[in-house]
N, C-alpha and C. Protein backbone atom coordinates (compact mmCIF):
# COMPACT_ATOMS: atom_id res chain seq x y z
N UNK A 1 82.00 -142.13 24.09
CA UNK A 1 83.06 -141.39 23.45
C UNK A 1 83.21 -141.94 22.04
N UNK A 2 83.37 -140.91 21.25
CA UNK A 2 83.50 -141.41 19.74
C UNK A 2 84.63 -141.02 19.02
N UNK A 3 85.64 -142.16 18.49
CA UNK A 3 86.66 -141.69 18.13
C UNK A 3 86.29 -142.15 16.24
N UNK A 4 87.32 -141.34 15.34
CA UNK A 4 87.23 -141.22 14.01
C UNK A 4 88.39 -142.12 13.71
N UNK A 5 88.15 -142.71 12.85
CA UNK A 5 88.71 -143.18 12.12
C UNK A 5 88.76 -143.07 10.59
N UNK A 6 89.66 -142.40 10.09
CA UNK A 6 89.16 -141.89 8.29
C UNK A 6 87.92 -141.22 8.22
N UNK A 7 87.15 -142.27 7.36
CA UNK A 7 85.60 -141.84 7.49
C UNK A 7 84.72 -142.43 8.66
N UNK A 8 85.37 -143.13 9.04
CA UNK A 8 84.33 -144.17 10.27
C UNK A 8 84.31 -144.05 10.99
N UNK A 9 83.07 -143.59 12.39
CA UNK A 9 83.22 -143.37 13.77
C UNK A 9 83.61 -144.56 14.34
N UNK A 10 83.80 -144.50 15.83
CA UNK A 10 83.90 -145.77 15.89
C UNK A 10 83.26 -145.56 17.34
N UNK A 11 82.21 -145.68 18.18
CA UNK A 11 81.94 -145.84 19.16
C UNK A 11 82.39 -146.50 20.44
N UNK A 12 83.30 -146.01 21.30
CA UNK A 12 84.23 -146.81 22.21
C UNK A 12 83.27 -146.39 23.97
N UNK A 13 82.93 -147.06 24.37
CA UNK A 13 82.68 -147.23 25.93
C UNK A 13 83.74 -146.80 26.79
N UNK A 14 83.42 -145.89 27.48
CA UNK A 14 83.73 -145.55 29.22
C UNK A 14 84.01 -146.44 29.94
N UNK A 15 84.58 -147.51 30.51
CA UNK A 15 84.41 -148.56 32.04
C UNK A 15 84.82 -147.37 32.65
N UNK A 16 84.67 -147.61 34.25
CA UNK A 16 84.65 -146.78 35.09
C UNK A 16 85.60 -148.06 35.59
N UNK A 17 86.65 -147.21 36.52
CA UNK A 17 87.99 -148.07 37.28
C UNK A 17 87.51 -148.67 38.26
N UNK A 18 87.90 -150.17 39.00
CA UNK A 18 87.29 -150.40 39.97
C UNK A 18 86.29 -150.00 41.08
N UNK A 19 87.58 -148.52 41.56
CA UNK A 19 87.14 -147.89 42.45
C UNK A 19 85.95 -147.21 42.38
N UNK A 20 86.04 -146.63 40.90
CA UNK A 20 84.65 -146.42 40.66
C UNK A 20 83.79 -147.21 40.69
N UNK A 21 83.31 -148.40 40.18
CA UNK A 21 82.53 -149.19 40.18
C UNK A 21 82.25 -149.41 41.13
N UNK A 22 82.85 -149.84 42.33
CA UNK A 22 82.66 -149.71 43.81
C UNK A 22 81.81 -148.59 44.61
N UNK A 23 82.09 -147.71 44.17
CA UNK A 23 81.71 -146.30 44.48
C UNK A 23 80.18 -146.45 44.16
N UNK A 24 80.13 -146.25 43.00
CA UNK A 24 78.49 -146.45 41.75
C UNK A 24 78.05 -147.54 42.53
N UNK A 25 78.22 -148.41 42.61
CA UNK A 25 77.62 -149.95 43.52
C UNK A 25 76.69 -149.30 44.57
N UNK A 26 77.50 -148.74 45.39
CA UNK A 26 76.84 -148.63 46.65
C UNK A 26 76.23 -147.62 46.48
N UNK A 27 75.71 -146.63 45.59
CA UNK A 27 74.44 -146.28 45.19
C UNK A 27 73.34 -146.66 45.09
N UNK A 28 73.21 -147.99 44.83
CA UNK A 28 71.96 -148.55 44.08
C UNK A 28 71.38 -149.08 45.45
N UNK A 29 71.94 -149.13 46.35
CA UNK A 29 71.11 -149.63 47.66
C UNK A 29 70.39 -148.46 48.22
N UNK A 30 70.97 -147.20 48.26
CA UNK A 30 70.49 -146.03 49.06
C UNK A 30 69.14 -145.44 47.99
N UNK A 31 68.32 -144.65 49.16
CA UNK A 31 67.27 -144.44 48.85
C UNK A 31 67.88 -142.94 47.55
N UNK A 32 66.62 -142.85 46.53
CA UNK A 32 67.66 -142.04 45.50
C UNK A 32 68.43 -141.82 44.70
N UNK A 33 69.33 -143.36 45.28
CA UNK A 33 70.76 -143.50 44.78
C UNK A 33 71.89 -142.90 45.03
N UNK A 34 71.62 -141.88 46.49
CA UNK A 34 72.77 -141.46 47.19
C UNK A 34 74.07 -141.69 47.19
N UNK A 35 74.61 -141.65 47.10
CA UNK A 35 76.57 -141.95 46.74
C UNK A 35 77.13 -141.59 47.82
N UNK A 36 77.93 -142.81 48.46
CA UNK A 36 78.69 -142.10 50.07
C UNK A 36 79.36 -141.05 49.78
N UNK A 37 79.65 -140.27 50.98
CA UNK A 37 80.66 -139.49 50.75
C UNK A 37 82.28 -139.99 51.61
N UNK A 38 82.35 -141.18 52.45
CA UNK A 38 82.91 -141.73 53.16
C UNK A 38 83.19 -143.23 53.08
N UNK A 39 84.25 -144.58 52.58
CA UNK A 39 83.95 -145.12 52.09
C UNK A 39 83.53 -145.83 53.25
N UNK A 40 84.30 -147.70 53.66
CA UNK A 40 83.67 -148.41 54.44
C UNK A 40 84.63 -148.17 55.66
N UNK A 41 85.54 -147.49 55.67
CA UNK A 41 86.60 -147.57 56.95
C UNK A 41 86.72 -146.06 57.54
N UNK A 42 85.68 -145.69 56.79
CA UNK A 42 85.33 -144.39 57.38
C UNK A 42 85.95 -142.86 56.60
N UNK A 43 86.88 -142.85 55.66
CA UNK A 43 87.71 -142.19 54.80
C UNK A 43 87.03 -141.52 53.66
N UNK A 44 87.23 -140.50 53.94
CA UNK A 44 86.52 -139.46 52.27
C UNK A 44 86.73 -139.56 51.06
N UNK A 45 85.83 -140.00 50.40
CA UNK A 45 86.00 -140.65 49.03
C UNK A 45 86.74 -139.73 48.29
N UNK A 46 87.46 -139.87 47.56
CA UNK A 46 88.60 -138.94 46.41
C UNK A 46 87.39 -138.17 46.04
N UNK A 47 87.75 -136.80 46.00
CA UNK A 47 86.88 -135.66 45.00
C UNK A 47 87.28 -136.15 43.57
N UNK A 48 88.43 -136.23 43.36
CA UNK A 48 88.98 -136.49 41.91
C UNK A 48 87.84 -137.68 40.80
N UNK A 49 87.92 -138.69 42.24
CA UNK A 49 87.53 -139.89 41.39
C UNK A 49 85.28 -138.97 41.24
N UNK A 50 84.80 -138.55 42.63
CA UNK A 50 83.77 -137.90 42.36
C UNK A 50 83.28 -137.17 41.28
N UNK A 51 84.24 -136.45 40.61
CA UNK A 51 84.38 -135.84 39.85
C UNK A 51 84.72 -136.54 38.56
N UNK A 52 85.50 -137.32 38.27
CA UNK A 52 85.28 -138.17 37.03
C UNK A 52 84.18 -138.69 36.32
N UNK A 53 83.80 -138.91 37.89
CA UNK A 53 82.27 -140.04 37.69
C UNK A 53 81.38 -138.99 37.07
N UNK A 54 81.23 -137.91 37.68
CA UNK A 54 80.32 -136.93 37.17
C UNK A 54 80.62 -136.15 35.82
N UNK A 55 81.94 -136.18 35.15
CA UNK A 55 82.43 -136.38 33.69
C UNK A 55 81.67 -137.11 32.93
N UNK A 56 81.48 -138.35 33.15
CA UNK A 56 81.29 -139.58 32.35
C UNK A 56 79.88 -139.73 32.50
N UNK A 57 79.11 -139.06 33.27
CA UNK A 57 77.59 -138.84 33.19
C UNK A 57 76.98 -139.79 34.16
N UNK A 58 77.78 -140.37 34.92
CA UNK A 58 77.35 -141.75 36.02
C UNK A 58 76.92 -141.22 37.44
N UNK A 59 77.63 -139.91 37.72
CA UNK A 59 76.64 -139.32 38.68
C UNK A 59 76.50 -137.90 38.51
N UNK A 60 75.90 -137.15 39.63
CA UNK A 60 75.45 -136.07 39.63
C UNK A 60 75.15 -135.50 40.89
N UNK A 61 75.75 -134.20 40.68
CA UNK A 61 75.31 -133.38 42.12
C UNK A 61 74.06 -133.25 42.80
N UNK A 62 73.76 -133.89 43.89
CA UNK A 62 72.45 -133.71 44.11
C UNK A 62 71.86 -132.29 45.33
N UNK A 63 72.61 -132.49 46.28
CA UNK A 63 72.21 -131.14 46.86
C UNK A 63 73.58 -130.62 47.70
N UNK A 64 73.60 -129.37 47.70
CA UNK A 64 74.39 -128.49 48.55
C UNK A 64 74.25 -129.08 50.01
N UNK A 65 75.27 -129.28 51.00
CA UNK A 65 75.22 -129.75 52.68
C UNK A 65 75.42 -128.19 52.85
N UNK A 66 74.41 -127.57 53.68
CA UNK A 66 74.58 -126.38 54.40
C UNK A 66 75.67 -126.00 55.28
N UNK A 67 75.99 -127.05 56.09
CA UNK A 67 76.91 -127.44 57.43
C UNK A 67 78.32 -127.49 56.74
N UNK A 68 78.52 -128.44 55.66
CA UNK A 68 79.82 -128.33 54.79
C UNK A 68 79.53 -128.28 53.44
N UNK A 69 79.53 -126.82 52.57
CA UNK A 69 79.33 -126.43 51.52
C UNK A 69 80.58 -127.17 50.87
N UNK A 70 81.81 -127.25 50.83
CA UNK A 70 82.79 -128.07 49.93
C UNK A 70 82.57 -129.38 49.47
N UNK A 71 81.81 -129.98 50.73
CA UNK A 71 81.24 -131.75 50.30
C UNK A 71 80.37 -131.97 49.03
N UNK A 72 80.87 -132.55 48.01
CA UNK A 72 80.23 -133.04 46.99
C UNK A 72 79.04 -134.45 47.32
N UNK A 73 77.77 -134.09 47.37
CA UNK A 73 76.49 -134.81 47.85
C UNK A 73 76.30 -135.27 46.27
N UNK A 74 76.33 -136.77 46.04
CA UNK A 74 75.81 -136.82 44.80
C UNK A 74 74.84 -138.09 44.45
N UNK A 75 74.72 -138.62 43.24
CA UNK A 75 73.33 -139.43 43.60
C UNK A 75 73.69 -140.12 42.18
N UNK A 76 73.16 -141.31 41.99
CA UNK A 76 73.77 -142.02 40.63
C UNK A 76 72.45 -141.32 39.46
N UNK A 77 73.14 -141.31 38.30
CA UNK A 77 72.26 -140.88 37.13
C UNK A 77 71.58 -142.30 36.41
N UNK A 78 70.89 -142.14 35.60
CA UNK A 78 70.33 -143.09 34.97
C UNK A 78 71.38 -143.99 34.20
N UNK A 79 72.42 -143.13 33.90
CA UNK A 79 73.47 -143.87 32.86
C UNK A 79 73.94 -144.58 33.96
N UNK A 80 74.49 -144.07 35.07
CA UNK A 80 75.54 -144.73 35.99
C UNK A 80 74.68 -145.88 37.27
N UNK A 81 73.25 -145.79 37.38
CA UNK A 81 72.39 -147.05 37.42
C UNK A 81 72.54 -148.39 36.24
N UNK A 82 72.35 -147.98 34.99
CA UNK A 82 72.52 -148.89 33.56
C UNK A 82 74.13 -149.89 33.59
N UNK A 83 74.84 -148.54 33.95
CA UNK A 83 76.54 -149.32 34.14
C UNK A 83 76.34 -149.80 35.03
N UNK A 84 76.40 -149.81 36.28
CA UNK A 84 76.29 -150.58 37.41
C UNK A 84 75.50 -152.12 37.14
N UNK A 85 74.22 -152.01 36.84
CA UNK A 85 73.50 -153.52 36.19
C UNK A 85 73.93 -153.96 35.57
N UNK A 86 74.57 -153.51 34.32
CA UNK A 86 74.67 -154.58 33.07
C UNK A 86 76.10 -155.37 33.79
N UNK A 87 76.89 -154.69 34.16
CA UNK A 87 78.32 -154.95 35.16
C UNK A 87 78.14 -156.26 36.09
């Protein structure tokens, strides 16, 4: 994100909120980079926060579930692999 200043850009970084980071984490183990859709206690990950992530370019929709078309299936992007490591 690039904010102005007068004449000067100023290049400011994204962090992603814990939860996110948490989220993005447990990507990097799954084959792909699959992204749960359920976290560890068994509970459906926020669409909201899904959807942020996929704002900020860290993930991405990967395929339609036939069985439940509403479920967001997604998979980490190259940017949201990069955040996750350097982290």
């Amino acid at each position: 994100m690039a904010m102005t200043r007068g004449l000067h850009s100023i290049e400011v970084e994204q962090r992603p909120t814990d939860a996110q980071r948490h989220w993005l984490e447990r990507g990097i183990r799954q084959p792909g980079g699959k992204l749960p859709l359920f976290d560890e206690w068994g509970q459906r990950v926020h669409e909201g926060m899904v959807r942020s992530c996929i704002a900020h370019g860290w993930a991405e929709p990967w395929f339609t579930n036939p069985l439940k078309p509403d479920w967001l299936v997604c998979k980490l992007t190259e940017q949201g692999r990069q955040l996750v490591d350097r982290h």
